[in-house]
C-alpha atoms as a PDB file:
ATOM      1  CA  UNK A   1       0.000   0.000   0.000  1.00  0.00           C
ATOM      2  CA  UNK A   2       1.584   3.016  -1.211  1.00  0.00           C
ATOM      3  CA  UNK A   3       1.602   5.938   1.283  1.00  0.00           C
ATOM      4  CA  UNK A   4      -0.928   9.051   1.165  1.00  0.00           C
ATOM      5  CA  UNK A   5       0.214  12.177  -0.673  1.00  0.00           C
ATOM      6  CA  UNK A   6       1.307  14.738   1.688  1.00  0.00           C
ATOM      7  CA  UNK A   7      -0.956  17.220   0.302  1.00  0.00           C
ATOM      8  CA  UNK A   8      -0.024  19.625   3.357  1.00  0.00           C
ATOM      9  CA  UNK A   9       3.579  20.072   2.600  1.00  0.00           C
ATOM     10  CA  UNK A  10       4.831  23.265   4.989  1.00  0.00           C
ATOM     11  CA  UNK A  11       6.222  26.180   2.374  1.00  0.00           C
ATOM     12  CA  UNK A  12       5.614  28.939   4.769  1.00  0.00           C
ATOM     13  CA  UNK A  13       9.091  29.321   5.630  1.00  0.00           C
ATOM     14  CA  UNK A  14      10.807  29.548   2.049  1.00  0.00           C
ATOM     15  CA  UNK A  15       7.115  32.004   1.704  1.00  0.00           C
ATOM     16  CA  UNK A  16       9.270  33.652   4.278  1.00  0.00           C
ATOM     17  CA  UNK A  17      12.636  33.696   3.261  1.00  0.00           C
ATOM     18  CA  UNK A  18      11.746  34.728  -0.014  1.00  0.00           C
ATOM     19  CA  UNK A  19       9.820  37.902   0.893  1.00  0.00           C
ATOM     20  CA  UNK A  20      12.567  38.773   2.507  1.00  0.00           C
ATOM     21  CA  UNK A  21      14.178  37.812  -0.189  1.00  0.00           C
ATOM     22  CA  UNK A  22      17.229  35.540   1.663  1.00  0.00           C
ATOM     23  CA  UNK A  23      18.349  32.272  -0.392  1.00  0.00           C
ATOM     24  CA  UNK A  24      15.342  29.635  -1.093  1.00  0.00           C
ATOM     25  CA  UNK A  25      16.185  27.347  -3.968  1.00  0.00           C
ATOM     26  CA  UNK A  26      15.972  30.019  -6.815  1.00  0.00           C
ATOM     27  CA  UNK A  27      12.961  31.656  -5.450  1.00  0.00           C
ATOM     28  CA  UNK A  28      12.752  35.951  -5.963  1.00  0.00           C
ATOM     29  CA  UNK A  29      11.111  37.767  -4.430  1.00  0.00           C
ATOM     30  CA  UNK A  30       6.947  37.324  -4.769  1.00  0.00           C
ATOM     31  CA  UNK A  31       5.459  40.290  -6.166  1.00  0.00           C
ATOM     32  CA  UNK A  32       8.780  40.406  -7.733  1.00  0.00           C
ATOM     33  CA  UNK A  33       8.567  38.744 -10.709  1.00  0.00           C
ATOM     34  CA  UNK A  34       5.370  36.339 -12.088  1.00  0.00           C
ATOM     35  CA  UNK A  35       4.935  33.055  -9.928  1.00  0.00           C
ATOM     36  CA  UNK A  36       5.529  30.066 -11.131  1.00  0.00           C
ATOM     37  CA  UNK A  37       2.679  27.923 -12.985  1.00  0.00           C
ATOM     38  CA  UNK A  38       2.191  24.440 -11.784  1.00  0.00           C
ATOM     39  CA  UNK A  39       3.363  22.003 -14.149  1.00  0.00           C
ATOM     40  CA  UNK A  40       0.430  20.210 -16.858  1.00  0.00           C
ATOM     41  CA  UNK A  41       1.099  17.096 -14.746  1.00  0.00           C
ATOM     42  CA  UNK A  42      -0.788  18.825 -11.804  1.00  0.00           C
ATOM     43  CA  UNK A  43      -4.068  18.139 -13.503  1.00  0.00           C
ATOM     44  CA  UNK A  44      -3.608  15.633 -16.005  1.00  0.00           C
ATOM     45  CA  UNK A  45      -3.348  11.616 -14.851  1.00  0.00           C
ATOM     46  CA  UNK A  46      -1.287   9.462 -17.544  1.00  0.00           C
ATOM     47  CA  UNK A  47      -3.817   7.292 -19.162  1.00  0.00           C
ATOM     48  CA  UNK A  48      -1.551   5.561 -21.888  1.00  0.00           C
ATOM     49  CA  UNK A  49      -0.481   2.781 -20.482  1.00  0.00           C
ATOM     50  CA  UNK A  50      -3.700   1.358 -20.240  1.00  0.00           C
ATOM     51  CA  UNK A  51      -5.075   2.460 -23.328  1.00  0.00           C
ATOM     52  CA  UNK A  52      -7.122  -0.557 -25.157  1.00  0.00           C
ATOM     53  CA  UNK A  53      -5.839  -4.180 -25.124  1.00  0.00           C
ATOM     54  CA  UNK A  54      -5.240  -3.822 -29.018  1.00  0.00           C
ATOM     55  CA  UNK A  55      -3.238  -1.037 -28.832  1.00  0.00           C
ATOM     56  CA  UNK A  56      -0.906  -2.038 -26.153  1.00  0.00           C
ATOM     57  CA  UNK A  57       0.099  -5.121 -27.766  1.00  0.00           C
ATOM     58  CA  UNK A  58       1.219  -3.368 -30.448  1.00  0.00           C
ATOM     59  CA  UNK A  59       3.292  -1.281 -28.356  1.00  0.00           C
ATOM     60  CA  UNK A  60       4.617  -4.199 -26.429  1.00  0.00           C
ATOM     61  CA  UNK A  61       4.657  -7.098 -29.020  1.00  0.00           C
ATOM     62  CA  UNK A  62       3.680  -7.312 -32.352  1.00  0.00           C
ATOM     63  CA  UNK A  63       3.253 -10.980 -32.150  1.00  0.00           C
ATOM     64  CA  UNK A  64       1.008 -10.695 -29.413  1.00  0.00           C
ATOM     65  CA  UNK A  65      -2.732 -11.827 -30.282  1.00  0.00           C
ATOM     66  CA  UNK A  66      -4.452 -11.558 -26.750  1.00  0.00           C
ATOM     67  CA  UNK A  67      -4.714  -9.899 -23.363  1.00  0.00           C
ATOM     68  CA  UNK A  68      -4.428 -11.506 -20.267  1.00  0.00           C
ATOM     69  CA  UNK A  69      -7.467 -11.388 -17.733  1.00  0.00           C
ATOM     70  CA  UNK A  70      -5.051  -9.819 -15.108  1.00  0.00           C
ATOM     71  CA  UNK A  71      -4.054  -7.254 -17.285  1.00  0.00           C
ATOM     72  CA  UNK A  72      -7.554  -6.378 -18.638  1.00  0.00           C
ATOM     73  CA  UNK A  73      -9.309  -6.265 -14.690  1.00  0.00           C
ATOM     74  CA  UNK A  74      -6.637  -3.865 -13.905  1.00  0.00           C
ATOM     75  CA  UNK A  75      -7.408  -1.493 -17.139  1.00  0.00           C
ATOM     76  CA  UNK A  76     -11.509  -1.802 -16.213  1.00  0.00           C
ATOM     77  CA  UNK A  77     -10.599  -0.731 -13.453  1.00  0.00           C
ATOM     78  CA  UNK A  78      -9.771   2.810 -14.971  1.00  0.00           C
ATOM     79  CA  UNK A  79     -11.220   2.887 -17.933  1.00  0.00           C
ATOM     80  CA  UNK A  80     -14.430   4.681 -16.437  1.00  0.00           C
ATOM     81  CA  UNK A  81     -12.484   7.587 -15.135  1.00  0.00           C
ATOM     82  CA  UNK A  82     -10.265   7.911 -18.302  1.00  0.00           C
ATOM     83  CA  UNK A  83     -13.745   8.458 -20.388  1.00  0.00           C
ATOM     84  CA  UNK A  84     -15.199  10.365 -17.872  1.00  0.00           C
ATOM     85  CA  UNK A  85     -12.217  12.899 -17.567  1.00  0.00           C
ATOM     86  CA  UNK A  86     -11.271  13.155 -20.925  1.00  0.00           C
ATOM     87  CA  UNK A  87     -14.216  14.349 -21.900  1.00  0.00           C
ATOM     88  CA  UNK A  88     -15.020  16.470 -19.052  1.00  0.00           C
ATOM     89  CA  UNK A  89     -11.529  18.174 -18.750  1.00  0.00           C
ATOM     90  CA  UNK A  90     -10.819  18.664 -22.162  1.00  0.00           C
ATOM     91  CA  UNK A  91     -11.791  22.683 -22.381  1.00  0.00           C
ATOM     92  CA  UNK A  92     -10.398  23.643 -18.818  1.00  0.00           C
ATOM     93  CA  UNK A  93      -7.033  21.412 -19.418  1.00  0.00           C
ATOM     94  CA  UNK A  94      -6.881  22.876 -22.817  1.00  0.00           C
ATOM     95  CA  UNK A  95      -6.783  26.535 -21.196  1.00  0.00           C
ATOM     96  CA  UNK A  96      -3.990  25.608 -18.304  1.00  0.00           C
ATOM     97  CA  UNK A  97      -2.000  24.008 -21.009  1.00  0.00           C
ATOM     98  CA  UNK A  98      -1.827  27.106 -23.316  1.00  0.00           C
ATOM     99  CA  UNK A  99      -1.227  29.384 -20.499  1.00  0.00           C
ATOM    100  CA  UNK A 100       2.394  28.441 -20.545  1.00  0.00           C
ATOM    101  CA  UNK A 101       2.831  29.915 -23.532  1.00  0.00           C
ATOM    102  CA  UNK A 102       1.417  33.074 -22.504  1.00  0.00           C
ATOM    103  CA  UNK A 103       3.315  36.383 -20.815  1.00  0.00           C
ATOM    104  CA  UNK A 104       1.840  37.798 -17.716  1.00  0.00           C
ATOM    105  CA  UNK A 105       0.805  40.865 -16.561  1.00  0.00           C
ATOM    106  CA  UNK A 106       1.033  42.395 -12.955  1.00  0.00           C
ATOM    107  CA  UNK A 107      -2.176  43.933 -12.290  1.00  0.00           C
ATOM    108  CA  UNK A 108      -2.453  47.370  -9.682  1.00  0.00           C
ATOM    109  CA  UNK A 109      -3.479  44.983  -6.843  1.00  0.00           C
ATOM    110  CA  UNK A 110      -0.071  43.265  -7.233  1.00  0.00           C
ATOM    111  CA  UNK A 111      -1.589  39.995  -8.847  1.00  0.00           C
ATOM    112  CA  UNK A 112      -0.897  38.637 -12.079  1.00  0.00           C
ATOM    113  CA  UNK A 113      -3.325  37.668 -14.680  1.00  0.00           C
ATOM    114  CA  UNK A 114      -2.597  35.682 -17.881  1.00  0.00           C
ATOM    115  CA  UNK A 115      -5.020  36.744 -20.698  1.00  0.00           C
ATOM    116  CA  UNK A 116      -5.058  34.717 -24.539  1.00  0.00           C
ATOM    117  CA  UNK A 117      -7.529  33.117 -26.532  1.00  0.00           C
ATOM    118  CA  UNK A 118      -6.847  29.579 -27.524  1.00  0.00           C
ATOM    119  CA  UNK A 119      -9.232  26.623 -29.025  1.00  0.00           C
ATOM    120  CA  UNK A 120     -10.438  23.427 -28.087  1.00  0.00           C
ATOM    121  CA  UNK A 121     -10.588  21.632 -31.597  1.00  0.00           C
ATOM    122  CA  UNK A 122     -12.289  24.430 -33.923  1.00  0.00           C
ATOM    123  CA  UNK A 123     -13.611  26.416 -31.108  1.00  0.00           C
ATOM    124  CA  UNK A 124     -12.530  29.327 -29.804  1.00  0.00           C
ATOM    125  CA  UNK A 125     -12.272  30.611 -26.438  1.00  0.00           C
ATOM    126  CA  UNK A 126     -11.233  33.143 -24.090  1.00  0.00           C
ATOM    127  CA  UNK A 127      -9.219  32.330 -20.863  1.00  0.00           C
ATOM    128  CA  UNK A 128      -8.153  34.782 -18.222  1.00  0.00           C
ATOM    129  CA  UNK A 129      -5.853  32.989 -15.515  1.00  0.00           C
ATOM    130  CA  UNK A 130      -5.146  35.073 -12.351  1.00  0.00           C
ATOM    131  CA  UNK A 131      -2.097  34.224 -10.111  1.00  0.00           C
ATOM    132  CA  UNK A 132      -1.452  36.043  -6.578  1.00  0.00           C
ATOM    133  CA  UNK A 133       0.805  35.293  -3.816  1.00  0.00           C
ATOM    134  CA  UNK A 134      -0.553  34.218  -0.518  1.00  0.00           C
ATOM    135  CA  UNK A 135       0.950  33.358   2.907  1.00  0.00           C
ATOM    136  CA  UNK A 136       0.941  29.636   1.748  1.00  0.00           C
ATOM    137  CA  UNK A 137       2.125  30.013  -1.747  1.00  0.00           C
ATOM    138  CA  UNK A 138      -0.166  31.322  -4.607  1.00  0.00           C
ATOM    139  CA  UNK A 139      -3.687  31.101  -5.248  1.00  0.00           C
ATOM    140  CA  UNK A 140      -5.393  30.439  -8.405  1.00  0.00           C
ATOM    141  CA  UNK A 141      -8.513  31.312 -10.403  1.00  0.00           C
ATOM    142  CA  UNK A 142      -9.167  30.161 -14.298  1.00  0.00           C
ATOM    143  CA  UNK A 143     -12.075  32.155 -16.010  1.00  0.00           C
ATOM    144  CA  UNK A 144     -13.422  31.026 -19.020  1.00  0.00           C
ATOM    145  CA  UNK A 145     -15.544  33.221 -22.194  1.00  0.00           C
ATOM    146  CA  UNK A 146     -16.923  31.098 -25.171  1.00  0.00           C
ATOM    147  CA  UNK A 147     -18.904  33.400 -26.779  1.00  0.00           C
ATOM    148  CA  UNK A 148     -22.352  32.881 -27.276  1.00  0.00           C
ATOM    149  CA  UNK A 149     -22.532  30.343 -24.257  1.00  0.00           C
ATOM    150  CA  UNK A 150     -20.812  31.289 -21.314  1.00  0.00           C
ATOM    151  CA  UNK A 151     -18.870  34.599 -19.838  1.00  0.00           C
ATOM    152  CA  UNK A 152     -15.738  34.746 -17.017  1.00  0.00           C
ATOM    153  CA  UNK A 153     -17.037  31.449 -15.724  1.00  0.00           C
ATOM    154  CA  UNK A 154     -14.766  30.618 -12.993  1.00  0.00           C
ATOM    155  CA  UNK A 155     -14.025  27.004 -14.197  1.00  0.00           C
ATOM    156  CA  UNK A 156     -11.328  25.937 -11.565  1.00  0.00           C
ATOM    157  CA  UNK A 157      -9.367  27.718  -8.865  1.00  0.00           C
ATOM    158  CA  UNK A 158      -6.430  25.811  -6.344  1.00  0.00           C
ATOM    159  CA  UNK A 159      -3.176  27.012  -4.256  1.00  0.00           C
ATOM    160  CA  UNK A 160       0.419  25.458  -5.022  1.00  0.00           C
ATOM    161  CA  UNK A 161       3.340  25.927  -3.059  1.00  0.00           C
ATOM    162  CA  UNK A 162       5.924  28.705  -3.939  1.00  0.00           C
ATOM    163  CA  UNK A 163       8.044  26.670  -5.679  1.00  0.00           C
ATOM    164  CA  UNK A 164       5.266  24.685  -7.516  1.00  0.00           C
ATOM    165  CA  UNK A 165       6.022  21.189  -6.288  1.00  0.00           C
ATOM    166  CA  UNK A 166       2.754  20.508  -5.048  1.00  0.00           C
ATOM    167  CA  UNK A 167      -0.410  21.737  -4.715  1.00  0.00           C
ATOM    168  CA  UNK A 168      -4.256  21.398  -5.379  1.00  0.00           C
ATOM    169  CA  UNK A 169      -6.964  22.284  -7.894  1.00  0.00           C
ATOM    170  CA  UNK A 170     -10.736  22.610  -7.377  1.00  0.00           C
ATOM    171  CA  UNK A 171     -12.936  22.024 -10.282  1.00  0.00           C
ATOM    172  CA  UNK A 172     -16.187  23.139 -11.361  1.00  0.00           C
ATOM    173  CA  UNK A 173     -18.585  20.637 -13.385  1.00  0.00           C
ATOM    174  CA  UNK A 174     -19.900  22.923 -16.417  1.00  0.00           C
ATOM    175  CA  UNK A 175     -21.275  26.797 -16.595  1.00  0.00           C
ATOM    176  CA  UNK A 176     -24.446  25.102 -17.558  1.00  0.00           C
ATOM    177  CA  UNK A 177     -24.158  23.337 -14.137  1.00  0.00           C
ATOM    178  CA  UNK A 178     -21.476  25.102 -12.141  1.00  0.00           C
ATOM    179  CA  UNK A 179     -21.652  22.366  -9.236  1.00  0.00           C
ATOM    180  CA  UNK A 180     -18.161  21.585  -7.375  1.00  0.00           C
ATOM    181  CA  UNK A 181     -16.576  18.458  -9.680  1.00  0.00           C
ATOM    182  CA  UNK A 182     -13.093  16.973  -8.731  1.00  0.00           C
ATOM    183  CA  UNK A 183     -10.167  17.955  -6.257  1.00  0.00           C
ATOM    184  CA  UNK A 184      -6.861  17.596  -7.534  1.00  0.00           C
ATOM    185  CA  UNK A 185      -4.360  17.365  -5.350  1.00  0.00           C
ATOM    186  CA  UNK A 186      -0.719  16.662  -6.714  1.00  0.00           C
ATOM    187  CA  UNK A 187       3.013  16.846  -6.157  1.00  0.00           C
ATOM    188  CA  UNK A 188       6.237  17.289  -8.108  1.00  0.00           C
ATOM    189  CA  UNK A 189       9.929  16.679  -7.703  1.00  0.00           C
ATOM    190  CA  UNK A 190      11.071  18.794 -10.614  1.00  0.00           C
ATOM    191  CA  UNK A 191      14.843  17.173 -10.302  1.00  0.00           C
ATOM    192  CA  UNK A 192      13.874  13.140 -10.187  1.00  0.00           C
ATOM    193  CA  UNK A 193      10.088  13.276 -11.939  1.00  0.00           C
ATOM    194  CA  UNK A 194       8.826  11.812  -8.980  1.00  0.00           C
ATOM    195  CA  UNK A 195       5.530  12.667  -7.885  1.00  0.00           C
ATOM    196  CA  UNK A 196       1.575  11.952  -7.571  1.00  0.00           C
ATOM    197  CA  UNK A 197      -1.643  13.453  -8.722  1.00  0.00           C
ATOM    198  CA  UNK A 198      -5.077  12.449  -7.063  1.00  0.00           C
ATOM    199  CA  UNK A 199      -8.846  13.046  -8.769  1.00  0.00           C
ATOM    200  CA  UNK A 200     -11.201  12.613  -5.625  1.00  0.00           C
ATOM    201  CA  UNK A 201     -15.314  12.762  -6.825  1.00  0.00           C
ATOM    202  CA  UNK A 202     -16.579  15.992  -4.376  1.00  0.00           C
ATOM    203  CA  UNK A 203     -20.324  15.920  -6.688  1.00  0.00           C
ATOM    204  CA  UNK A 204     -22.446  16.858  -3.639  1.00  0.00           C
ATOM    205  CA  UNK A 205     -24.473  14.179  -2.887  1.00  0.00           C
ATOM    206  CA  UNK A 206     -23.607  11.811  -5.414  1.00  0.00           C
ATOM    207  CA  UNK A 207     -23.153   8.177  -4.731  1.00  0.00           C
ATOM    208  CA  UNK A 208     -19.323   8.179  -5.541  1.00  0.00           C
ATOM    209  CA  UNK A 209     -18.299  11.523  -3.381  1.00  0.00           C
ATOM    210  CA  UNK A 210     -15.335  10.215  -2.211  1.00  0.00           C
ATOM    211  CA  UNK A 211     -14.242   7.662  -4.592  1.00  0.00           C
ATOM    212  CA  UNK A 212     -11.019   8.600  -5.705  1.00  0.00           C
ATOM    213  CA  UNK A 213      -8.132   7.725  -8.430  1.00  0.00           C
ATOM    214  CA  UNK A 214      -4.713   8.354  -6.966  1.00  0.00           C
ATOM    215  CA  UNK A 215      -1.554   7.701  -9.812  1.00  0.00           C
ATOM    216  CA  UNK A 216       1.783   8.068  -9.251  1.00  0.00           C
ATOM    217  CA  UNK A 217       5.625   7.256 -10.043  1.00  0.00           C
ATOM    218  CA  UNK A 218       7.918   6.197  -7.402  1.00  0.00           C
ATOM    219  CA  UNK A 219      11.821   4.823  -7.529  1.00  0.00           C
ATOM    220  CA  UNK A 220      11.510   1.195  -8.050  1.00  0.00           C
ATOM    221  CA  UNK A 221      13.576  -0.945 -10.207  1.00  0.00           C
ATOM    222  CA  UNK A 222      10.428  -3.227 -10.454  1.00  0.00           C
ATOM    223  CA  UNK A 223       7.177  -1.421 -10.616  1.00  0.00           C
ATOM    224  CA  UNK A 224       7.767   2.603 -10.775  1.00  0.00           C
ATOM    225  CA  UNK A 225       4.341   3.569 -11.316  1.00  0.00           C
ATOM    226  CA  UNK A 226       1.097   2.530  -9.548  1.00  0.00           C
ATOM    227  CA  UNK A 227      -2.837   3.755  -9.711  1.00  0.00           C
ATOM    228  CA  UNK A 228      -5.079   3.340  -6.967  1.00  0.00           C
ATOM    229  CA  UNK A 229      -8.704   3.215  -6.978  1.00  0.00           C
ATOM    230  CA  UNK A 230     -11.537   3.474  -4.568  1.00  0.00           C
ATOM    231  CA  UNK A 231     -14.908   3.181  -5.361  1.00  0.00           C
ATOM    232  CA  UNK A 232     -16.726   5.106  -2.494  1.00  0.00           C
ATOM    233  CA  UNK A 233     -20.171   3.636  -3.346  1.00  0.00           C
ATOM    234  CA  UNK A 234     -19.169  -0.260  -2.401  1.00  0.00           C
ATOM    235  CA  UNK A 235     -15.853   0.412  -0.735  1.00  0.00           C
ATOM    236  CA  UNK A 236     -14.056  -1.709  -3.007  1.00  0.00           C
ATOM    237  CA  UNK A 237     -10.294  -0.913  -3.508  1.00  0.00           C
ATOM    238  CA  UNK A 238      -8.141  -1.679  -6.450  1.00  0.00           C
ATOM    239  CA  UNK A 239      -4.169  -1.493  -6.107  1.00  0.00           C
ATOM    240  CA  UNK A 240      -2.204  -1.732  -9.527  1.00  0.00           C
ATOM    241  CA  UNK A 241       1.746  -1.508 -10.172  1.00  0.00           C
ATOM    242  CA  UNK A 242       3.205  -1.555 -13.407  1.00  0.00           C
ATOM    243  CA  UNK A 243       6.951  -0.966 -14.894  1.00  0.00           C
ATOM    244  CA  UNK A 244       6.734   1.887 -17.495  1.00  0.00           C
ATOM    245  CA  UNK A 245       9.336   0.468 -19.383  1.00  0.00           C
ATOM    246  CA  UNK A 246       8.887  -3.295 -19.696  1.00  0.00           C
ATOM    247  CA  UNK A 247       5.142  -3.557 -19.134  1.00  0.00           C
ATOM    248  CA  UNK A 248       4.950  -6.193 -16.976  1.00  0.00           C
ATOM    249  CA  UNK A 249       2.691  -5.293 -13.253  1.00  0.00           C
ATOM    250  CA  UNK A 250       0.264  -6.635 -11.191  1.00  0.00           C
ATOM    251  CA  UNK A 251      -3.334  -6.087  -9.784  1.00  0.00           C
ATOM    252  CA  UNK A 252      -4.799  -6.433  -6.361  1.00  0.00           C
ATOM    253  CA  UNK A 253      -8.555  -6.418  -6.050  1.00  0.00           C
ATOM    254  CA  UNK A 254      -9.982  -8.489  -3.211  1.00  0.00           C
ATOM    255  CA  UNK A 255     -13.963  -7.792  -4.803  1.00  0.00           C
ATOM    256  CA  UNK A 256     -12.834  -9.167  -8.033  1.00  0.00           C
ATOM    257  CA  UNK A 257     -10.349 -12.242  -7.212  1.00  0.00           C
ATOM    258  CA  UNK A 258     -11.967 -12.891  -3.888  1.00  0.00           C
ATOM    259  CA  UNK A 259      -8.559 -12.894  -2.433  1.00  0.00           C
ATOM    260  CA  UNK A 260      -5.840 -10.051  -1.016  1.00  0.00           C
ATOM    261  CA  UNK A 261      -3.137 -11.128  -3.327  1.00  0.00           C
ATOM    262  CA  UNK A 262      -1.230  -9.980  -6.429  1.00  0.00           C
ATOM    263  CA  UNK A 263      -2.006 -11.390  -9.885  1.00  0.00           C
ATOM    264  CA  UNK A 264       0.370 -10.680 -12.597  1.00  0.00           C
ATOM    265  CA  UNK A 265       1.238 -10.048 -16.233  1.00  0.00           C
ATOM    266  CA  UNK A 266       4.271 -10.264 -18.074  1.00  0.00           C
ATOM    267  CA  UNK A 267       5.485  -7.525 -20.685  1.00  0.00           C
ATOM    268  CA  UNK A 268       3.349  -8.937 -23.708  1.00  0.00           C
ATOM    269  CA  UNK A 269       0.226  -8.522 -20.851  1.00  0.00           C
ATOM    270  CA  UNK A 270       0.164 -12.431 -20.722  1.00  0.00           C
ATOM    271  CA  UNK A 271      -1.263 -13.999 -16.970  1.00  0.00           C
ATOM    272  CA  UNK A 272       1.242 -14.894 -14.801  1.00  0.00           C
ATOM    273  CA  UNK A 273       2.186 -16.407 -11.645  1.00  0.00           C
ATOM    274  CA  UNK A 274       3.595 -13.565  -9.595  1.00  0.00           C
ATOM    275  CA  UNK A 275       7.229 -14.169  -7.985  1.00  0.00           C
END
């Protein structure tokens, strides 16, 4: 069981050192000079390595006809939140993304506000991101303008540390039903790669507030990468480790194998019997 993503990391004393602006990494000092956007991985999970069974056995072996069942429980397992998200996210992931391409602005109050137009497919929109430094590092707010549909509709907002290694986003559903959608919470190691990202359900009232997907990359020289999921409606948990570079992992789901052990694949996604 992989341990829970310190969400809470303390940056209030490198907040402190740099307003002072003392040594802290290569921080300057806030107010200073634009703060630093979180990376894309804050809000985007990496789907790809369990896209469909025919497409990873091309990537893994071309002489590969089949999937294992071990390998194709532990991509059901995902496969509802990869549809669900990639539709759902694709206009306010679409803005973040282009932001980095962008040049600020310091506004009078002393925040800074990204403004550009950018498209989702053929559309056009309008995005307006607005950046300020806070005791705990800087907040965030992402307005959105398609026109003929929506105006400055406050999409998402979140905080990230000073130095943008972690962090956490709040997202809003749709302006046609603005109702409080997923939490992200994340975190980075810029030098090693290393980190995690989280999408927890907060739909008020819905059966799956709570259920969450949690994927992340750790140093392993056997599995570096691992999802978890919990399904808040039946409490059912499913653990799954996987090596990014030979494709071989295993699943743990006691609801579907009606036992608390691993069950493996090898790198053409064939069963086998774990060492």
């Amino acid at each position: 069981m992989h341990s829970s993503v310190n969400f809470q990391r303390s940056t209030t004393a490198c907040v402190a050192l740099a307003v002072l602006a003392t040594a802290c990494g290569s921080v300057t000092d806030p107010g200073e000079e634009a703060p630093t956007l979180p990376p894309d991985v804050s809000m985007v999970i990496d789907f790809s390595s369990f896209a469909s069974g025919e497409s990873a056995l091309s990537n893994v072996s071309p002489s590969s006809t089949q999937v294992g069942i071990n390998w194709t429980r532990a991509a059901a397992s995902i496969v509802v939140w990869n549809i669900a998200l990639s539709v759902t996210l694709v206009t306010p992931v679409a803005a973040f993304i282009a932001a980095a391409n962008q040049t600020p602005e310091r506004q009078e109050d002393g925040s800074w506000m990204w403004a550009y137009d950018f498209s989702v497919g053929a559309v056009s929109h309008t995005a307006r991101l607005e950046g300020r430094f806070v005791p705990q590092g800087v907040q965030w707010q992402m307005f959105l303008t398609k026109d003929g549909e929506y105006s400055n509709f406050l999409w998402y907002s979140g905080t990230s540390g000073l130095l943008a290694t972690e962090g956490q986003w709040n997202i809003n559903l749709h302006p046609s039903n603005p109702t409080p959608f997923l939490q992200i919470d994340w975190t980075r190691d810029f030098t090693t790669n290393i980190g995690e990202i989280r999408y927890t359900n907060v739909v008020p009232a819905a059966a799956e507030n709570g259920g969450y997907i949690n994927y992340g990359l750790v140093v392993s020289s056997t599995f570096d990468a691992f999802y978890e999921v919990s399904n808040a409606e039946n409490g059912n948990m499913t653990s799954i480790e996987w090596s990014r570079s030979s494709q071989n992992g295993r699943v743990r789901a006691e609801h579907l194998y009606q036992d608390t052990n691993w069950h493996c694949w090898n790198g053409t996604l064939d069963d086998v019997v774990c060492p």
